[in-house]
C-alpha atoms as a PDB file:
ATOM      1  CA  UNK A   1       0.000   0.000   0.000  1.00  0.00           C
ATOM      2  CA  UNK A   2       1.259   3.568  -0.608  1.00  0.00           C
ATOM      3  CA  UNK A   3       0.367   5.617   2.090  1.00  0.00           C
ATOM      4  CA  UNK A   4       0.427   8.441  -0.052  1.00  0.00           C
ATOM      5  CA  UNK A   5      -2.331   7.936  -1.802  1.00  0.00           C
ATOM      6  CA  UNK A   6      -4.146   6.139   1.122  1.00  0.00           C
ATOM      7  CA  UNK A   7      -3.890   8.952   3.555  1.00  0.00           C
ATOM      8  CA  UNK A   8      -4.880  12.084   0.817  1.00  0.00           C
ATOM      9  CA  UNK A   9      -7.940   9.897   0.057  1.00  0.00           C
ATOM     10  CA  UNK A  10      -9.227   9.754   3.615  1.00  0.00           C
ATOM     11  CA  UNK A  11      -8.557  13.520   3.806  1.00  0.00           C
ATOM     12  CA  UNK A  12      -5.372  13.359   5.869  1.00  0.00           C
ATOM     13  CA  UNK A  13      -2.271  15.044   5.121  1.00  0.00           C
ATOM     14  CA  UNK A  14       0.810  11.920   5.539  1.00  0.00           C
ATOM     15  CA  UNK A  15       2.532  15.252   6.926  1.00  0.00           C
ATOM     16  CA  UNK A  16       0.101  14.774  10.396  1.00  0.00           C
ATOM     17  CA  UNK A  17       0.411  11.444  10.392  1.00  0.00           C
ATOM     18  CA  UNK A  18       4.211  11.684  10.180  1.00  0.00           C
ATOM     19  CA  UNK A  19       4.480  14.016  13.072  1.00  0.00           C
ATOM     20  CA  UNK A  20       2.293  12.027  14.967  1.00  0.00           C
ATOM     21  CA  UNK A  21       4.388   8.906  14.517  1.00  0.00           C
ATOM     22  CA  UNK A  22       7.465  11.266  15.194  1.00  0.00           C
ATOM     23  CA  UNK A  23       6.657  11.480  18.876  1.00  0.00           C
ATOM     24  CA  UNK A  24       7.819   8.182  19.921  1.00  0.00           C
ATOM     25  CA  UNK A  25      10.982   8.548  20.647  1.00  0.00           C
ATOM     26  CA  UNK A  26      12.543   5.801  18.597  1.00  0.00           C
ATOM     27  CA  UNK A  27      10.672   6.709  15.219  1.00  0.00           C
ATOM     28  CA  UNK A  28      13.115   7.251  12.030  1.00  0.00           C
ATOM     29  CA  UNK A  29      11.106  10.275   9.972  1.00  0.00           C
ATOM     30  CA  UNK A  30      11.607   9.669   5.785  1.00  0.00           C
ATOM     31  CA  UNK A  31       9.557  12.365   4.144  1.00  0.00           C
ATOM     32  CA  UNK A  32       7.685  11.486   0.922  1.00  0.00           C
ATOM     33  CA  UNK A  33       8.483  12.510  -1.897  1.00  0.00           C
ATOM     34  CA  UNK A  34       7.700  13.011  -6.241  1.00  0.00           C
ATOM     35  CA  UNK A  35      10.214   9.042  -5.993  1.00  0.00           C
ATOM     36  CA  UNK A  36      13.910   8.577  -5.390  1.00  0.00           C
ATOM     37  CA  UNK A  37      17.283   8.383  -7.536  1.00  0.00           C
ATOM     38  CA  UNK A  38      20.375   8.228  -7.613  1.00  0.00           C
ATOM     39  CA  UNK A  39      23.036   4.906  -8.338  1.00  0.00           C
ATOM     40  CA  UNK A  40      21.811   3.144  -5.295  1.00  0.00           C
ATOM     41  CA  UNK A  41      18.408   3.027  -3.945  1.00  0.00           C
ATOM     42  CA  UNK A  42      16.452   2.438  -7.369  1.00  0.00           C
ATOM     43  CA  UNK A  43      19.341   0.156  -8.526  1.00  0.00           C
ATOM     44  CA  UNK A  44      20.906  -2.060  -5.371  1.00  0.00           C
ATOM     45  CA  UNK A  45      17.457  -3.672  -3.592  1.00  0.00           C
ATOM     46  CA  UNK A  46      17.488  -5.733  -7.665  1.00  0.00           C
ATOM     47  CA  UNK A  47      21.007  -7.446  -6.789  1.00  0.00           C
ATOM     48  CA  UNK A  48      19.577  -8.608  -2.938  1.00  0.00           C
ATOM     49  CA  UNK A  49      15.687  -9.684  -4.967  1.00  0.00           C
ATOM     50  CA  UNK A  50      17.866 -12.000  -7.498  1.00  0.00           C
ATOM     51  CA  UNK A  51      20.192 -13.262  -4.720  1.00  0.00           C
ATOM     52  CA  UNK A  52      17.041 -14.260  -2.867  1.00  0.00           C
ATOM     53  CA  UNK A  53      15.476 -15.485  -5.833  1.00  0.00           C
ATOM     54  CA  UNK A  54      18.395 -17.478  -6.209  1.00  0.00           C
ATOM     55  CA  UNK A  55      18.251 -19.571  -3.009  1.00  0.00           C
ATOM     56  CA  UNK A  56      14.439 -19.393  -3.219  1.00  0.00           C
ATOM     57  CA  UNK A  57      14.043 -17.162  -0.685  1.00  0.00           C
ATOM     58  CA  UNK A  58      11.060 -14.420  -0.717  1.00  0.00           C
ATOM     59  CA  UNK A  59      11.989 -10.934  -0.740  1.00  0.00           C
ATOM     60  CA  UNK A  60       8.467  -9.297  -1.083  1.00  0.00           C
ATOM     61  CA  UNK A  61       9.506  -6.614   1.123  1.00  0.00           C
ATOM     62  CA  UNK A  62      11.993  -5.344  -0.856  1.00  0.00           C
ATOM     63  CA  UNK A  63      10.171  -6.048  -4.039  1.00  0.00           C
ATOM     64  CA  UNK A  64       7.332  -4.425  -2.672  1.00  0.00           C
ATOM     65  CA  UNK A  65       9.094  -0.930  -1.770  1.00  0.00           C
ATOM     66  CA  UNK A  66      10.785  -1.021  -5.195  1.00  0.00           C
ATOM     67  CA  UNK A  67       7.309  -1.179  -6.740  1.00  0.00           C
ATOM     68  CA  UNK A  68       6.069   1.795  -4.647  1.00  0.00           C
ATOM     69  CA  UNK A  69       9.016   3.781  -5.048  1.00  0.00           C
ATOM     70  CA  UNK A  70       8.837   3.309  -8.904  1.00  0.00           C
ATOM     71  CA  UNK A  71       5.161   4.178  -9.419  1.00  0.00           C
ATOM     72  CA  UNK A  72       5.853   7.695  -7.314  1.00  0.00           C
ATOM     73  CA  UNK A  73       6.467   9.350 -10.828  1.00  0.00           C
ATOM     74  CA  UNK A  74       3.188   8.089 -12.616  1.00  0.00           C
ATOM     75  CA  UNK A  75       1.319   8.583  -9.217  1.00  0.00           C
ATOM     76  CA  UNK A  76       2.321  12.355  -9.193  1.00  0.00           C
ATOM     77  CA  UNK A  77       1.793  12.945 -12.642  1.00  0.00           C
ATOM     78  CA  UNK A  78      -1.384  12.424 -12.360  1.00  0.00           C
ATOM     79  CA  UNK A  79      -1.929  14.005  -9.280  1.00  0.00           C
ATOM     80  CA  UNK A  80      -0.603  17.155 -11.798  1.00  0.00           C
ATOM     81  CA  UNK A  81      -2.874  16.511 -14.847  1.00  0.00           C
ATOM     82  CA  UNK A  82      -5.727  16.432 -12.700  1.00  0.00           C
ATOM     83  CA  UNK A  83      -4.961  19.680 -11.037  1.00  0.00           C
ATOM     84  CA  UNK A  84      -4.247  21.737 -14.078  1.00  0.00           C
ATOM     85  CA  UNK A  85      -7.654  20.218 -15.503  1.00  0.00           C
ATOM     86  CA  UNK A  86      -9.424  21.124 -12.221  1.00  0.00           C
ATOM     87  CA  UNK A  87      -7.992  24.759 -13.056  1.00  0.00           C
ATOM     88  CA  UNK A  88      -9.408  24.603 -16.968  1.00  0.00           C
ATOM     89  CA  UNK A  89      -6.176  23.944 -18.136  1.00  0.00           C
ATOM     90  CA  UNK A  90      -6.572  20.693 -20.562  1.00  0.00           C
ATOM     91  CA  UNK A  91      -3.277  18.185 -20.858  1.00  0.00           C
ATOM     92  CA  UNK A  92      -3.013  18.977 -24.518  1.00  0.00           C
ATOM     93  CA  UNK A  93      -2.568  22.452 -23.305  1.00  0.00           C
ATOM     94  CA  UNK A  94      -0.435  22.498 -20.352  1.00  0.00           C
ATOM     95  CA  UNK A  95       3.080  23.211 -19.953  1.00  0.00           C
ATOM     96  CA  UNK A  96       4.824  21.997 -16.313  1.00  0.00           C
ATOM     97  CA  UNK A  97       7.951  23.588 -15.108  1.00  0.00           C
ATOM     98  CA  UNK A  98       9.684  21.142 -13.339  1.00  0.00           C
ATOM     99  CA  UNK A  99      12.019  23.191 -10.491  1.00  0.00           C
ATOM    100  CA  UNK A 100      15.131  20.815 -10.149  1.00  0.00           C
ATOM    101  CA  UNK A 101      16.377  17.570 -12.081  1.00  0.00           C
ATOM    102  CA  UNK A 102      19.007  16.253  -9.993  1.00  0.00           C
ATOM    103  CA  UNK A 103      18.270  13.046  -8.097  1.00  0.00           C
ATOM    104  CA  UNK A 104      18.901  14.909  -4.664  1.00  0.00           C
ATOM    105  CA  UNK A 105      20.094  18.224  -3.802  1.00  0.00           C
ATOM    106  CA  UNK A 106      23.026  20.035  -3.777  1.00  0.00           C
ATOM    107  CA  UNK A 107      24.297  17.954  -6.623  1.00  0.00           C
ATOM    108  CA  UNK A 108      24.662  17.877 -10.323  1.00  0.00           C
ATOM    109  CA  UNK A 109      23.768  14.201 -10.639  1.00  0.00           C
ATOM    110  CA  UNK A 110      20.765  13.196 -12.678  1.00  0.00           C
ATOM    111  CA  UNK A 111      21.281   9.611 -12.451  1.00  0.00           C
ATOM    112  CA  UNK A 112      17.937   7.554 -11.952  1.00  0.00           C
ATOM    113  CA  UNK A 113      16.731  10.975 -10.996  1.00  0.00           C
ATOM    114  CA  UNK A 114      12.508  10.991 -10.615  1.00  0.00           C
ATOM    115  CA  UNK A 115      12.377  13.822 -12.567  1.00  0.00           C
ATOM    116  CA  UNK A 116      12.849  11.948 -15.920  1.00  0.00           C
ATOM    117  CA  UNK A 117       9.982   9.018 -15.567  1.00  0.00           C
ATOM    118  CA  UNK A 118       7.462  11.959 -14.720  1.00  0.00           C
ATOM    119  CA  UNK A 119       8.437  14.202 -17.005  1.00  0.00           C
ATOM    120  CA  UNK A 120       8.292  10.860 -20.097  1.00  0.00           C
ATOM    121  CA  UNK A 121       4.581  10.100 -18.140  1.00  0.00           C
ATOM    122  CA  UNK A 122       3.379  13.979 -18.258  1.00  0.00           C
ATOM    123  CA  UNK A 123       5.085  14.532 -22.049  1.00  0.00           C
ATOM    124  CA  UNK A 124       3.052  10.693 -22.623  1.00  0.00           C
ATOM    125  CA  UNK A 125      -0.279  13.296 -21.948  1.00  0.00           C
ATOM    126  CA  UNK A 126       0.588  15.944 -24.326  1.00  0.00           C
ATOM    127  CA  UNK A 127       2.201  18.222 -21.801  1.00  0.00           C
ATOM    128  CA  UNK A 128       4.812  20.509 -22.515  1.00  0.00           C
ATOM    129  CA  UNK A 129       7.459  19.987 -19.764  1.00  0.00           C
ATOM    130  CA  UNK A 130      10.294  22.611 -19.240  1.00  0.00           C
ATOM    131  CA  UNK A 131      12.943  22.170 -16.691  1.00  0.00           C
ATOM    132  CA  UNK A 132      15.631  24.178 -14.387  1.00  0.00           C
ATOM    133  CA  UNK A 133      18.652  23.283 -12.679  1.00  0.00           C
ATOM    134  CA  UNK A 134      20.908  25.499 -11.642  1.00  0.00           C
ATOM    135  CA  UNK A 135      23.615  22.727 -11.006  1.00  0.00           C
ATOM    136  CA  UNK A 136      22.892  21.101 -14.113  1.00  0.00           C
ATOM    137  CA  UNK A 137      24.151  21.935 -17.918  1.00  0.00           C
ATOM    138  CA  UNK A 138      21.861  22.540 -20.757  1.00  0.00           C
ATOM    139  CA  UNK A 139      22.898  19.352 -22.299  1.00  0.00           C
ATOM    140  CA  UNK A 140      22.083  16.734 -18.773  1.00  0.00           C
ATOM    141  CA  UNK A 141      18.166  16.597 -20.131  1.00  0.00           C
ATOM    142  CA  UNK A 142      16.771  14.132 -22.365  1.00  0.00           C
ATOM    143  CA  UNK A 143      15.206  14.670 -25.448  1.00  0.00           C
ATOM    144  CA  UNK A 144      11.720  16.403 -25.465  1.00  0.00           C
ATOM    145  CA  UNK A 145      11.999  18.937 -22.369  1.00  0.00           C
ATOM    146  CA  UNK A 146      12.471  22.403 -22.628  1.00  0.00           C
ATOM    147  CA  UNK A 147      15.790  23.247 -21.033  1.00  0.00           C
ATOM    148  CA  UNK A 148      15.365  26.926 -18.876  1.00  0.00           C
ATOM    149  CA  UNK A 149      18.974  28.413 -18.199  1.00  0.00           C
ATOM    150  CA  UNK A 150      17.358  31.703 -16.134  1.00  0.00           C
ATOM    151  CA  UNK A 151      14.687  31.486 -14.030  1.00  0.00           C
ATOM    152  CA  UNK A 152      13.515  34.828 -15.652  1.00  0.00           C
ATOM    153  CA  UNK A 153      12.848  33.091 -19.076  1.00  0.00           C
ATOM    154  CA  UNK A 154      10.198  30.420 -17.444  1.00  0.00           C
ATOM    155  CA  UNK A 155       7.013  31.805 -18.771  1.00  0.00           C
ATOM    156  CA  UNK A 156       3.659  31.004 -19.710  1.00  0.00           C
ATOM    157  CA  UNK A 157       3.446  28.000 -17.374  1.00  0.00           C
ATOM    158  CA  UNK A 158       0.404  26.275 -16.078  1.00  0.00           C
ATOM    159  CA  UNK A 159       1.887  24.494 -12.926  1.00  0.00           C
ATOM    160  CA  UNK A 160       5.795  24.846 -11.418  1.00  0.00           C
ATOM    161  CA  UNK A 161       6.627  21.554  -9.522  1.00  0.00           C
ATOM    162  CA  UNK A 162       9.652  21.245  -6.821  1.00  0.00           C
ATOM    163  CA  UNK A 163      11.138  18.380  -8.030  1.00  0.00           C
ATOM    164  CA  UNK A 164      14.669  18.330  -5.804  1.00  0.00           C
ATOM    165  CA  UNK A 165      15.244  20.841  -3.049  1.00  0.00           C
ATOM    166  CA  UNK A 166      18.194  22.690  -4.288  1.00  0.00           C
ATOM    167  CA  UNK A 167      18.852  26.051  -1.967  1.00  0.00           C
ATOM    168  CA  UNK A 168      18.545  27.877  -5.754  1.00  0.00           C
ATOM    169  CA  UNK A 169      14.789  26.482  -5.449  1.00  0.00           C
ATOM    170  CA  UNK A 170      13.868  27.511  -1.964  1.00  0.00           C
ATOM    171  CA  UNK A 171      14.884  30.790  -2.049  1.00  0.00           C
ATOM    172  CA  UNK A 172      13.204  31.768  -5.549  1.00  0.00           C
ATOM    173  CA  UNK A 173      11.558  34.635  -5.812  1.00  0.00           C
ATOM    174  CA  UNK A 174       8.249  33.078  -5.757  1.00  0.00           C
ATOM    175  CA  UNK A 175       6.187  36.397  -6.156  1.00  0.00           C
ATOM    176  CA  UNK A 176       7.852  37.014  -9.241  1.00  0.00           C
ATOM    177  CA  UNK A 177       7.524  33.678 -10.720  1.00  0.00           C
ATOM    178  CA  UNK A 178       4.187  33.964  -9.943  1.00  0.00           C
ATOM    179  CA  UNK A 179       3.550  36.407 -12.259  1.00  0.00           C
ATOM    180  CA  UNK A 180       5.448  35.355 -15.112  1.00  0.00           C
ATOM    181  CA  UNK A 181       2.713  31.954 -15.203  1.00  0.00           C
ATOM    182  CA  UNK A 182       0.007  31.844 -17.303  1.00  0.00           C
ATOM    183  CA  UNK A 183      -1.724  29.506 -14.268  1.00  0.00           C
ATOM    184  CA  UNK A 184      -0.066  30.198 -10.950  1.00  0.00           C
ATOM    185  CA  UNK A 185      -0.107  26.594  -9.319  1.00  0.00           C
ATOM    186  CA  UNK A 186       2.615  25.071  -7.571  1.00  0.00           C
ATOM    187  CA  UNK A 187       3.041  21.207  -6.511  1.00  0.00           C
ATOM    188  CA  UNK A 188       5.302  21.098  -3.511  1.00  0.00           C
ATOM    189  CA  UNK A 189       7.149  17.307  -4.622  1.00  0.00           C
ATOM    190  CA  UNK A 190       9.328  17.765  -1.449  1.00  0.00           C
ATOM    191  CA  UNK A 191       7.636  19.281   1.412  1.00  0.00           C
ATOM    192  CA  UNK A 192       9.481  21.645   2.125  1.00  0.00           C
ATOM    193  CA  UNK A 193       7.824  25.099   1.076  1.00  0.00           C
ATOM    194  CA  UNK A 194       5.646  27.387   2.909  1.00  0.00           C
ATOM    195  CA  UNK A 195       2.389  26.835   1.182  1.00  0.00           C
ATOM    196  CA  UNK A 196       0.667  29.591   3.245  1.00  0.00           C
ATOM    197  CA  UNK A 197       2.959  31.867   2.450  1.00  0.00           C
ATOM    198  CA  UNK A 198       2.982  30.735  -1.234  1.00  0.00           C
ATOM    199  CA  UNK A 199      -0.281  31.436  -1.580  1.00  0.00           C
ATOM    200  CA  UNK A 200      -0.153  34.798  -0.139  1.00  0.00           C
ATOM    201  CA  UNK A 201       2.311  35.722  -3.106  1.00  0.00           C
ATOM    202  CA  UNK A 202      -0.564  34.531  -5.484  1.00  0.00           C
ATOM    203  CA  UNK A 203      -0.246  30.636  -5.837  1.00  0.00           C
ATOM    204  CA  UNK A 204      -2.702  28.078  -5.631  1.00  0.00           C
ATOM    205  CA  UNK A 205      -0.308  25.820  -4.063  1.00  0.00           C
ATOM    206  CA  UNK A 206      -0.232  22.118  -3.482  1.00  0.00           C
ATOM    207  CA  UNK A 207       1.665  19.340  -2.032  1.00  0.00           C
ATOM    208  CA  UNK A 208       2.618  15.667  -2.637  1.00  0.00           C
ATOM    209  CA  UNK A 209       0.535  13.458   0.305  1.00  0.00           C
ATOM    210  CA  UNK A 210      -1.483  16.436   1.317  1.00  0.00           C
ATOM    211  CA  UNK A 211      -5.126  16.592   0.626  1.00  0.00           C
ATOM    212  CA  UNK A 212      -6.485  18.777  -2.360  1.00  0.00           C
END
């Protein structure tokens, strides 16, 4: 079961529930996220599921995390096409800026990096996808996605969506990018933004495992 998509559909934010959990004193917090990258989580649990499968061995577990992990991308896109539609703005039509590409922050690594399976999945609708990375160069992206190399030329964009929390992408002048969208929404894929104060600089904002 992913729990975020179970808790958003009873109305619960998995941010309360986390916090909840968090007061035991032995809890270990991992905050959900848009899916994971990098050379070892997406790629290492495979060598341990055919070792098992070797010696016959279950490893559902494991398999079973992979499987959620993986389908974060896919999950969230749609989470995004139904937003933008919910806001008259029709997939054919829509064009997502995704803020960060890198598999985690601070880095200029887009191996395995979650950004690429939802941008193929939201490209897959007929959405435009455009992307920026400050610690990235114009040639890391695949084929098909807009590269932005200033902040200042992302325009005419239906939803902006934190993809990896680079310091560049906290401390954007969110007011400003505001204005330069044709359809101010924003899709917090980290939780890590101030969504209250988001909207008070003209977003409708959003966040992965929160409610809509």
């Amino acid at each position: 079961m992913n729990l975020l998509e179970f808790f958003p559909a009873l109305d619960v934010d998995v941010e309360d529930v986390l916090s909840a959990a968090a007061t035991k004193w032995n809890f270990h917090r991992y905050t959900p996220g848009v899916g994971v990258g990098g050379h070892c989580i997406p790629v290492d649990p495979y060598y341990m599921i055919q070792r098992a499968a070797d010696v016959g061995v279950p490893a559902g577990l494991i398999t079973a995390a992979r499987a959620v992990n993986r389908s974060m991308p896919s999950h969230v896109a749609g989470v995004l096409s139904d937003l933008m539609w919910n806001a008259g703005v029709a997939a054919g039509d829509a064009k997502v800026l995704l803020l960060g590409w890198s598999y985690k922050a601070e880095v200029g690594d887009p191996r395995e990096t979650p950004a690429e399976p939802l941008a193929e999945t939201l490209m897959a609708k007929g959405i435009t996808v455009g992307a920026w990375d400050p610690h990235l160069d114009d040639g890391s992206y695949p084929e098909g996605v807009d590269v932005i190399s200033n902040i200042t030329d992302a325009k005419g964009y239906d939803m902006a969506v934190l993809v990896t929390a680079h310091k560049a992408c906290l401390a954007l002048d969110w007011a400003s990018l505001a204005k330069q969208m044709r359809t101010p929404l924003i899709y917090d894929g980290r939780r890590v933004l101030d969504l209250d104060g988001l909207k008070s600089s003209g977003w409708n904002a959003f966040a992965v495992g929160r409610p809509v």
